[in-house]
C-alpha atoms as a PDB file:
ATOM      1  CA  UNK A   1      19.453  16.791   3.706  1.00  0.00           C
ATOM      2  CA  UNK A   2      16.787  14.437   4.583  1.00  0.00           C
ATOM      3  CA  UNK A   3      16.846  11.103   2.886  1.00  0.00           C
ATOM      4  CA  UNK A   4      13.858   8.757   2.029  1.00  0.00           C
ATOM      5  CA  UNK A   5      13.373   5.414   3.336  1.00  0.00           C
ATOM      6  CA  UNK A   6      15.959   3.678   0.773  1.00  0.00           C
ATOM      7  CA  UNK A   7      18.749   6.675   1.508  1.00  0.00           C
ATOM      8  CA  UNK A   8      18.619   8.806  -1.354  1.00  0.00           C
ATOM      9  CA  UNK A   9      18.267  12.507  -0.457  1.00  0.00           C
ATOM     10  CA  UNK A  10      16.198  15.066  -1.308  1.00  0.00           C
ATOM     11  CA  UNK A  11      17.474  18.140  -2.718  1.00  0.00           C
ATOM     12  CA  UNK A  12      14.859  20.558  -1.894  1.00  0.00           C
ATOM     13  CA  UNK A  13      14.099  22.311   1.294  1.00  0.00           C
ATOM     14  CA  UNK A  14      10.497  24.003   2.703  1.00  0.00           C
ATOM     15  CA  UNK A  15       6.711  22.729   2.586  1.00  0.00           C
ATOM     16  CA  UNK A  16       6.139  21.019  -0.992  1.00  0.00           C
ATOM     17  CA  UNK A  17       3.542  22.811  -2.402  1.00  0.00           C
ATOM     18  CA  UNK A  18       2.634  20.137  -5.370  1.00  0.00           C
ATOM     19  CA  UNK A  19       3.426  17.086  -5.105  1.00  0.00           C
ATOM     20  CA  UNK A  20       2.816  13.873  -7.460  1.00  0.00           C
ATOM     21  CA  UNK A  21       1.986  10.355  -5.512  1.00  0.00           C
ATOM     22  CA  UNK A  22       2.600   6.737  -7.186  1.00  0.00           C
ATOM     23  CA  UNK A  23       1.400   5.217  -4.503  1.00  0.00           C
ATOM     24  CA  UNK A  24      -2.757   4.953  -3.820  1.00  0.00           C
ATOM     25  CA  UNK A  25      -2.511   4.513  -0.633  1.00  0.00           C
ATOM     26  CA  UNK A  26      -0.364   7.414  -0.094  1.00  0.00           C
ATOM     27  CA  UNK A  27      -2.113   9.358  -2.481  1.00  0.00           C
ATOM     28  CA  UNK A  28      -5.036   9.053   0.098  1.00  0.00           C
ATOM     29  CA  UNK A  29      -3.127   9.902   3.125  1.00  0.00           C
ATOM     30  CA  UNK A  30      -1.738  12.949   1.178  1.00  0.00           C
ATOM     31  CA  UNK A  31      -5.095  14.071   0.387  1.00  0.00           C
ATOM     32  CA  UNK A  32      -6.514  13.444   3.382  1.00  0.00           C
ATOM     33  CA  UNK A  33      -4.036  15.685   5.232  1.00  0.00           C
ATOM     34  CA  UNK A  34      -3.639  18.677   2.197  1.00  0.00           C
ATOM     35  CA  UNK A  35      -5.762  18.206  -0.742  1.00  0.00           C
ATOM     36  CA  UNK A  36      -4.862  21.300  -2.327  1.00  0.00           C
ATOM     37  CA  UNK A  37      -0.803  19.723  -2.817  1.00  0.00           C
ATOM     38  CA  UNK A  38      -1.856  16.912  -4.553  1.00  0.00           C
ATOM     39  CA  UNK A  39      -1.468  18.000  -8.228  1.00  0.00           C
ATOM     40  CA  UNK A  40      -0.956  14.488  -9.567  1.00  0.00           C
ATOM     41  CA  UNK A  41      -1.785  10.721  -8.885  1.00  0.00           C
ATOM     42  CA  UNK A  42      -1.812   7.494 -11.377  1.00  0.00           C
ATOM     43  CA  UNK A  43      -5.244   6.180 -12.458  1.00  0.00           C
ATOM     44  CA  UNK A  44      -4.934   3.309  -9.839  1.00  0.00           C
ATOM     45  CA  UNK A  45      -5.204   6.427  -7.272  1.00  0.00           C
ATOM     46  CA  UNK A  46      -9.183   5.681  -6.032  1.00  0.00           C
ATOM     47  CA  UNK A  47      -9.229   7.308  -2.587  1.00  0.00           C
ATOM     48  CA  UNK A  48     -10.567   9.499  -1.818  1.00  0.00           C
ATOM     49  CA  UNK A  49     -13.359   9.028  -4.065  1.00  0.00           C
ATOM     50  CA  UNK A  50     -14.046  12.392  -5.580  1.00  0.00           C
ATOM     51  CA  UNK A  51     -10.286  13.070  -5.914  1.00  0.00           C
ATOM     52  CA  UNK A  52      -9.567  15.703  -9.217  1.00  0.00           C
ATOM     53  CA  UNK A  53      -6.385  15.746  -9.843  1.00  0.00           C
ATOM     54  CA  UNK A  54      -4.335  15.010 -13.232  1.00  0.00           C
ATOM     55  CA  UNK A  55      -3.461  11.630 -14.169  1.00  0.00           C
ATOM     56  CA  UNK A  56      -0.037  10.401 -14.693  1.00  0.00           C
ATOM     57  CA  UNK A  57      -0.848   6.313 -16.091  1.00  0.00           C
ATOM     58  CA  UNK A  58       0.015   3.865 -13.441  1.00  0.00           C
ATOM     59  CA  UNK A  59       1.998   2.224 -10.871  1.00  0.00           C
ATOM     60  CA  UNK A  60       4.048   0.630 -12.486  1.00  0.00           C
ATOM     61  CA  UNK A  61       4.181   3.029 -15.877  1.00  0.00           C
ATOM     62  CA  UNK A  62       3.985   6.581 -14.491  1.00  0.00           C
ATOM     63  CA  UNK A  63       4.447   9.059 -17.485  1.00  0.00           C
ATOM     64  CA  UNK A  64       7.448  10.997 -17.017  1.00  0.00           C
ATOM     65  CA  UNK A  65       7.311  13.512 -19.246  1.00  0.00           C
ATOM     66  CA  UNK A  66       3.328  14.236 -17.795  1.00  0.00           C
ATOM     67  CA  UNK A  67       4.964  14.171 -14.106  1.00  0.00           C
ATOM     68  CA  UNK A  68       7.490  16.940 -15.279  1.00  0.00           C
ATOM     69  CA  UNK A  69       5.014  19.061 -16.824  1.00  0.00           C
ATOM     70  CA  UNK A  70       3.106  19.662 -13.574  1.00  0.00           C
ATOM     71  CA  UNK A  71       6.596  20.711 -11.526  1.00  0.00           C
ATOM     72  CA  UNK A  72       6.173  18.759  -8.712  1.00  0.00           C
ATOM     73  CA  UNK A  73       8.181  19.533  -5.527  1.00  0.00           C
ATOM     74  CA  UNK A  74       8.597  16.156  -5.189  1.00  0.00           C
ATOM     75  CA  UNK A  75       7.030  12.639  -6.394  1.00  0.00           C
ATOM     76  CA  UNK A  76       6.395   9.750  -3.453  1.00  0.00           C
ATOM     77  CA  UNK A  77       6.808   6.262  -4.471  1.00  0.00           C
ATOM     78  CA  UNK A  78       7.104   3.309  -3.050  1.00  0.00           C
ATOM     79  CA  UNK A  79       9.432   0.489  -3.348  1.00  0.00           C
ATOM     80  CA  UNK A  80       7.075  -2.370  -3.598  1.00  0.00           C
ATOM     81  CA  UNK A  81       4.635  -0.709  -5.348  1.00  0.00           C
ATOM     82  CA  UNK A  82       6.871   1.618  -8.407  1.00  0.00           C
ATOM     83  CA  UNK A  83       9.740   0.204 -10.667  1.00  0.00           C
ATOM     84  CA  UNK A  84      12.905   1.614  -9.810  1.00  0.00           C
ATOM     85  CA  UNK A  85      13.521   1.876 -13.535  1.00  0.00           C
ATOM     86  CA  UNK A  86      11.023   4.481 -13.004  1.00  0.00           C
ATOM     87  CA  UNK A  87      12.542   5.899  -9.938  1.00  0.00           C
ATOM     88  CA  UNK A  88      15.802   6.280 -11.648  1.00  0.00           C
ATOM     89  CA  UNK A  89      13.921   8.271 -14.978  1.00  0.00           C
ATOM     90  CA  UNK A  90      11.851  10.373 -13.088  1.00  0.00           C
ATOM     91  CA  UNK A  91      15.555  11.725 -10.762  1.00  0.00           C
ATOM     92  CA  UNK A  92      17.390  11.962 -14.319  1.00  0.00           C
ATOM     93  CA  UNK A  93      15.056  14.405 -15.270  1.00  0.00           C
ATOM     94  CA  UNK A  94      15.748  16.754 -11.854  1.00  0.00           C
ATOM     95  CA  UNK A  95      12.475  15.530 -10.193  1.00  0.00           C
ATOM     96  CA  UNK A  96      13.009  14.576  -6.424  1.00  0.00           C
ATOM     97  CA  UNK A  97      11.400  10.997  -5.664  1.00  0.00           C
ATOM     98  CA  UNK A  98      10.561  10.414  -1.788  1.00  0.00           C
ATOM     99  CA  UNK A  99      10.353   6.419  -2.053  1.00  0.00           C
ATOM    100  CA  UNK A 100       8.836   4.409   1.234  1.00  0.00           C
ATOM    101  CA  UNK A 101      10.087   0.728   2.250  1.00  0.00           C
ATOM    102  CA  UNK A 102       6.878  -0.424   4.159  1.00  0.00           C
ATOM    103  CA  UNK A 103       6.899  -4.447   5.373  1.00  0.00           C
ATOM    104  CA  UNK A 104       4.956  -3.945   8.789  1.00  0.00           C
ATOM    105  CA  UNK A 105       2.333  -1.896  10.194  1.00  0.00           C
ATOM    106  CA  UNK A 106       5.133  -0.351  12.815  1.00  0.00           C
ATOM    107  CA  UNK A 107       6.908   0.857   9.637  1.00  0.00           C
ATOM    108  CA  UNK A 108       3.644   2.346   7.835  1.00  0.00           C
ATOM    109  CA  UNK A 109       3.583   4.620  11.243  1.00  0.00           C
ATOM    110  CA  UNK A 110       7.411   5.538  10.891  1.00  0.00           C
ATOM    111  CA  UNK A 111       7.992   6.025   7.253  1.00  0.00           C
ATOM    112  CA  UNK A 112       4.282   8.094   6.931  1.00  0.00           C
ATOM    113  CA  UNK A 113       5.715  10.843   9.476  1.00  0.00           C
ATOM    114  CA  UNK A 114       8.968  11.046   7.949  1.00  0.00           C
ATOM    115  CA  UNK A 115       7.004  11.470   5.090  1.00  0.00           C
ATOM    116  CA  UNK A 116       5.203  13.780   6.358  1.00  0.00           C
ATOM    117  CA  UNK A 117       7.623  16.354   8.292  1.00  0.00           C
ATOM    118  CA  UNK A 118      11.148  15.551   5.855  1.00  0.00           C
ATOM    119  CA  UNK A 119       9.641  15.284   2.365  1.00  0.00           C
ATOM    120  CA  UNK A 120       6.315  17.314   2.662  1.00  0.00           C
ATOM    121  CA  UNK A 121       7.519  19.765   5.147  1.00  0.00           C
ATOM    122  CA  UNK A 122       4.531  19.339   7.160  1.00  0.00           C
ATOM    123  CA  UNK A 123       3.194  18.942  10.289  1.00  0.00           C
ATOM    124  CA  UNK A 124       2.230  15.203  10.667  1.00  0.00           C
ATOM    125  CA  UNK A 125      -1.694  14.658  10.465  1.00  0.00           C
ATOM    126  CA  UNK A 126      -4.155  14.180  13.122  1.00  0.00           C
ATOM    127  CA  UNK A 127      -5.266  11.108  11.868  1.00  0.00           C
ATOM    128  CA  UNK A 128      -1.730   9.051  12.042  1.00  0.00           C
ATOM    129  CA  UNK A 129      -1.718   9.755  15.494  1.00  0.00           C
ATOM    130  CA  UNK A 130      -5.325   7.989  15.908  1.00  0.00           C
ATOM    131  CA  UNK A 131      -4.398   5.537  13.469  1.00  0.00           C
ATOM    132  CA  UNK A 132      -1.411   4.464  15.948  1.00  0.00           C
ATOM    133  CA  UNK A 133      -3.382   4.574  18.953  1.00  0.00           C
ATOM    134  CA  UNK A 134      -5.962   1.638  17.533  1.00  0.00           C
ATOM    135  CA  UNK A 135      -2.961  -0.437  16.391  1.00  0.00           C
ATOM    136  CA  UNK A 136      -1.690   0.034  20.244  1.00  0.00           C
ATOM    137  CA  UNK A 137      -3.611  -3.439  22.203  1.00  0.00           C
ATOM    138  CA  UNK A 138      -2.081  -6.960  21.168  1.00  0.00           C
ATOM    139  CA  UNK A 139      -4.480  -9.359  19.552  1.00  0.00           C
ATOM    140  CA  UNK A 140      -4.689 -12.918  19.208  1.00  0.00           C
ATOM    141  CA  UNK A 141      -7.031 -16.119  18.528  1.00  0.00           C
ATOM    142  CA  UNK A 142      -8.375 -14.568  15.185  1.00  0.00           C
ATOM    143  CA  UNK A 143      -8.264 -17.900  13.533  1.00  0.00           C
ATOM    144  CA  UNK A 144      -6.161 -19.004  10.508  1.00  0.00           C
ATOM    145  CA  UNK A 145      -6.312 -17.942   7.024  1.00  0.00           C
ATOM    146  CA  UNK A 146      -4.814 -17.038   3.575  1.00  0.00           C
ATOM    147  CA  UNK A 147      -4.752 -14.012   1.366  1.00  0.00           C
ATOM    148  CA  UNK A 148      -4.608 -14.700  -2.318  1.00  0.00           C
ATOM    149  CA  UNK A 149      -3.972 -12.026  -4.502  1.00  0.00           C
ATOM    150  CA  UNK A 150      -4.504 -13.225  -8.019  1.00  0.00           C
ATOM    151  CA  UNK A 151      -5.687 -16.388  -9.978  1.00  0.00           C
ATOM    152  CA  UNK A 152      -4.346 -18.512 -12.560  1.00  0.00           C
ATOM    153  CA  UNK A 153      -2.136 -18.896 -11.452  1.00  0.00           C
ATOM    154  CA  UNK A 154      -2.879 -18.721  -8.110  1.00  0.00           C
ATOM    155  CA  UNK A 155      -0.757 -16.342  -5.602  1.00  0.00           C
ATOM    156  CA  UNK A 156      -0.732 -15.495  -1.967  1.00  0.00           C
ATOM    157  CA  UNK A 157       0.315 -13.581   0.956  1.00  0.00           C
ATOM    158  CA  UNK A 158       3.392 -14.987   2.273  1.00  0.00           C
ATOM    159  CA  UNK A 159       6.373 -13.642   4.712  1.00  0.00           C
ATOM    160  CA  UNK A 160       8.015 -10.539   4.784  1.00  0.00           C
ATOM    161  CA  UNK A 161       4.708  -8.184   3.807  1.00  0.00           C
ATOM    162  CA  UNK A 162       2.544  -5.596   5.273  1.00  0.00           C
ATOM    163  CA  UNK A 163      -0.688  -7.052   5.048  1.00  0.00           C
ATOM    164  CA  UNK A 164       0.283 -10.256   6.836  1.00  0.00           C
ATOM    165  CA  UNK A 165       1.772  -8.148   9.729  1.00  0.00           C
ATOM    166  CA  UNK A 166      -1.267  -6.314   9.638  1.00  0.00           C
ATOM    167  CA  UNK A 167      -3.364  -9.797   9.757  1.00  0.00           C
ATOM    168  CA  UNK A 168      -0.835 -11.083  12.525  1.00  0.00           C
ATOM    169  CA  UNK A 169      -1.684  -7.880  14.563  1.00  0.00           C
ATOM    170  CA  UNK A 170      -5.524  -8.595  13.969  1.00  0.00           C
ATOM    171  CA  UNK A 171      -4.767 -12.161  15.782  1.00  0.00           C
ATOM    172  CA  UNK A 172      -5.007 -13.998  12.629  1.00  0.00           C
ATOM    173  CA  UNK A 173      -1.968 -16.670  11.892  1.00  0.00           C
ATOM    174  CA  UNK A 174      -0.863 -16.532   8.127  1.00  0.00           C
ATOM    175  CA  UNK A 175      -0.712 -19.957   6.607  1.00  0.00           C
ATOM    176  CA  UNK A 176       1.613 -19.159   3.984  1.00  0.00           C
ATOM    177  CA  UNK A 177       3.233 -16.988   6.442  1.00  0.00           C
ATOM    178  CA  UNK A 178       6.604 -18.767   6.702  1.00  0.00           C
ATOM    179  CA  UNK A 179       6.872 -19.093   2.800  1.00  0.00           C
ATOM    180  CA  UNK A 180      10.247 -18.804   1.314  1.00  0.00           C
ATOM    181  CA  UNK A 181       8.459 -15.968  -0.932  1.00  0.00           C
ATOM    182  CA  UNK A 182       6.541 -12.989  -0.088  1.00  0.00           C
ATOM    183  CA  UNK A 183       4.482 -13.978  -2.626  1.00  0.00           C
ATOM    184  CA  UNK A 184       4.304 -17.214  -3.629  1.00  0.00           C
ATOM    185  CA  UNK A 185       2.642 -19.439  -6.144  1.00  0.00           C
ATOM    186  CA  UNK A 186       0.281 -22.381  -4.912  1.00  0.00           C
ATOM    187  CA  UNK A 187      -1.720 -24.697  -5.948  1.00  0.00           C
ATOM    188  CA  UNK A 188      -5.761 -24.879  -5.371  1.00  0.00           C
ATOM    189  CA  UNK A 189      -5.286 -27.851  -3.377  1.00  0.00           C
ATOM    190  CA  UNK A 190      -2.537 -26.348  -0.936  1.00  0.00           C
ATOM    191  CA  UNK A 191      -4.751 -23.331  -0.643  1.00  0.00           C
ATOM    192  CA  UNK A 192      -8.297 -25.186  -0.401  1.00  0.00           C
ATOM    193  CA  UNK A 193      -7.734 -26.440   3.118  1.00  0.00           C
ATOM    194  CA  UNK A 194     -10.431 -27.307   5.958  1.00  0.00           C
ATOM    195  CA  UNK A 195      -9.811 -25.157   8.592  1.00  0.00           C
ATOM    196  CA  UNK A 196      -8.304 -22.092   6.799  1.00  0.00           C
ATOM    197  CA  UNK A 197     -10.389 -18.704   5.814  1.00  0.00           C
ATOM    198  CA  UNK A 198      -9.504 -17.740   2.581  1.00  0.00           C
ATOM    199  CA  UNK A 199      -9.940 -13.984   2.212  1.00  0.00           C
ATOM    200  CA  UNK A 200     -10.964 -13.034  -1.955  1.00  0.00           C
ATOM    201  CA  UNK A 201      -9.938  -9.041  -1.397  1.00  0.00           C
ATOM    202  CA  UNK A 202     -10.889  -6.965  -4.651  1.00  0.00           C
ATOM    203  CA  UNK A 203      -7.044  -5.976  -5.574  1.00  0.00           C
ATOM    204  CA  UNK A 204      -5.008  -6.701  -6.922  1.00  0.00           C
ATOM    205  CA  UNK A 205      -7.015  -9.497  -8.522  1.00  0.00           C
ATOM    206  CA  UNK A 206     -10.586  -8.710  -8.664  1.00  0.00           C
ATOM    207  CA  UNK A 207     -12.347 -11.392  -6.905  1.00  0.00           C
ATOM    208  CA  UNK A 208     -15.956 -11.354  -7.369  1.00  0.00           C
ATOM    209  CA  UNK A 209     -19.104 -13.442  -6.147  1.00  0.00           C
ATOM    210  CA  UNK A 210     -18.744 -15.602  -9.533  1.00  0.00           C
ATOM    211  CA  UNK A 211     -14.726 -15.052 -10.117  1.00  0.00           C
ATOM    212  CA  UNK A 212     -13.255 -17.073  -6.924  1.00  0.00           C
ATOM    213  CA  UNK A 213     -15.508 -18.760  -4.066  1.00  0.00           C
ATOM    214  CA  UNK A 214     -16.884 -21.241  -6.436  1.00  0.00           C
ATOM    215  CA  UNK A 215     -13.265 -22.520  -6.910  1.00  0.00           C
ATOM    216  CA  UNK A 216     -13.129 -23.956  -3.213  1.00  0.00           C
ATOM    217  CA  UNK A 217     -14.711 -27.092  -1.526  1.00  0.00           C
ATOM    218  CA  UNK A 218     -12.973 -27.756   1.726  1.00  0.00           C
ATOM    219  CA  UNK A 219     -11.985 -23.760   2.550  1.00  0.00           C
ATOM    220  CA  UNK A 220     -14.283 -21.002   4.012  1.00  0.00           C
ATOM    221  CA  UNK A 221     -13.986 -18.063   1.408  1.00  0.00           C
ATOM    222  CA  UNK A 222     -14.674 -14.496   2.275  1.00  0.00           C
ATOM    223  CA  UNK A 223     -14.619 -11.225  -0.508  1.00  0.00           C
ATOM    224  CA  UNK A 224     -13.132  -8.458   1.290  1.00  0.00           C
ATOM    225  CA  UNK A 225     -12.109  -4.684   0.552  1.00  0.00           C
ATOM    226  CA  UNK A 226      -8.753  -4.999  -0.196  1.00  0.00           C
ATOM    227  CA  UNK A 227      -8.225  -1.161   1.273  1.00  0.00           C
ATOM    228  CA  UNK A 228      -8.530  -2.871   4.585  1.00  0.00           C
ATOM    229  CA  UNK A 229      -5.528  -5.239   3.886  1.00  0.00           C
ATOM    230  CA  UNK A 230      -3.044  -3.857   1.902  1.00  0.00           C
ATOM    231  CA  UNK A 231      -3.225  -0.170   2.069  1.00  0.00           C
ATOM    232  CA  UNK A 232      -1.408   2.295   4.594  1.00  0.00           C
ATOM    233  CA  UNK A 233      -2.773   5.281   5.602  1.00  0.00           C
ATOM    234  CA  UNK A 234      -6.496   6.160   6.941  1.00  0.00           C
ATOM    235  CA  UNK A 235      -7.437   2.531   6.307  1.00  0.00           C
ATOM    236  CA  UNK A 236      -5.387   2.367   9.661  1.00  0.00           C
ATOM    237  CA  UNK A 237      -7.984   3.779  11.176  1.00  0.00           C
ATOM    238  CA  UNK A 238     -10.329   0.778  11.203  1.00  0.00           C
ATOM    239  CA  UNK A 239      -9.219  -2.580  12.391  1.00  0.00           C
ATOM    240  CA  UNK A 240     -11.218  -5.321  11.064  1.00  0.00           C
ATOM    241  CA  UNK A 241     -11.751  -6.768   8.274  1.00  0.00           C
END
């Protein structure tokens, strides 16, 4: 049987017909590659953007008993982004979960295919191979920056994550990178340094024009799509920010 990224197995066998995705950026590369499958995504599920499928709550509350009703072959989660509390309901119930473990953009390529061809049944997608092929030439001399990813207080983009080995394989260097935490608390002063780009994405937090650049004085700012830095999938495709 194959198992998911964390070990557990899947029971069932053949191409999954309906499936349920946790996981936005998964629910686009699911989409993307078999729209018709997709039966079920949460309401934080915004690609692609004329997506019709029935909505199960969110990331981080998924409704269980709306996930059974559509009899899904099998649900993908992740483990950063879904509760294992919820994990653990959803298999009590007889629903297989497919969870990922994603921490680099190496392992986005890896755990998408097995994805793909061990808990979809299918054949992998066009698009991941294109996606690996602009990921392939080394960059360097972006600059240095920091990611923050909510306010009051305020957080950021330390080690261990996916969008600062995606950043790191743009040529930027992290400055929270070697943080104890993957995601760890600072204050305005650490973060509001000369030198450093701070990047305002639009997720989690949703940094706007007047929510976030007006809080810095010695720090470039920039508002960004947070697609391009956090999410796996056809946001691969592009390679800038």
């Amino acid at each position: 049987m194959p198992t998911d990224d964390l070990g557990f197995e899947l029971q069932r066998q053949g191409p999954a017909t309906r499936v349920v995705s946790l996981v936005p950026s998964l629910t686009e590369a699911i989409a993307v590659t078999n729209r018709a499958a997709l039966v079920g995504a949460t309401d934080w599920c915004t690609q692609p953007a004329d997506l019709d499928v029935t909505r199960v709550r969110g990331t981080k509350n998924p409704d269980v008993k709306a996930i059974a009703a559509l009899q899904p072959d099998v649900v993908i989660a992740n483990q950063e982004e879904n509760r294992e509390l919820d994990v653990r309901r959803l298999r009590e119930s007889g629903i297989d979960v497919w969870v990922t473990r994603i921490e680099t953009v190496p392992e986005a390529f890896s755990s998408m295919r097995r994805m793909f061809t061990e808990a979809l049944g299918w054949d992998p997608p066009a698009w991941l191979d294109r996606a690996e092929t602009v990921w392939e030439a080394p960059a360097e001399g972006a600059g240095r920056l920091a990611v923050a990813v909510w306010r009051d207080p305020w957080m950021v983009v330390g080690r261990d994550t996916f969008t600062g080995d995606r950043l790191e394989r743009m040529g930027y260097t992290n400055a929270f990178g070697e943080s104890s935490e993957r995601y760890p608390k600072v204050e305005i002063g650490e973060l509001d340094q000369p030198g450093v780009l701070v990047l305002l994405p639009d997720e989690p937090y949703v940094f706007t024009q007047d929510d976030g650049p007006e809080a810095f004085e010695n720090a470039e700012t920039r508002l960004v799509n947070g697609r391009l830095l956090t999410w796996y999938g056809p946001s691969l495709l592009e390679r800038h920010l």
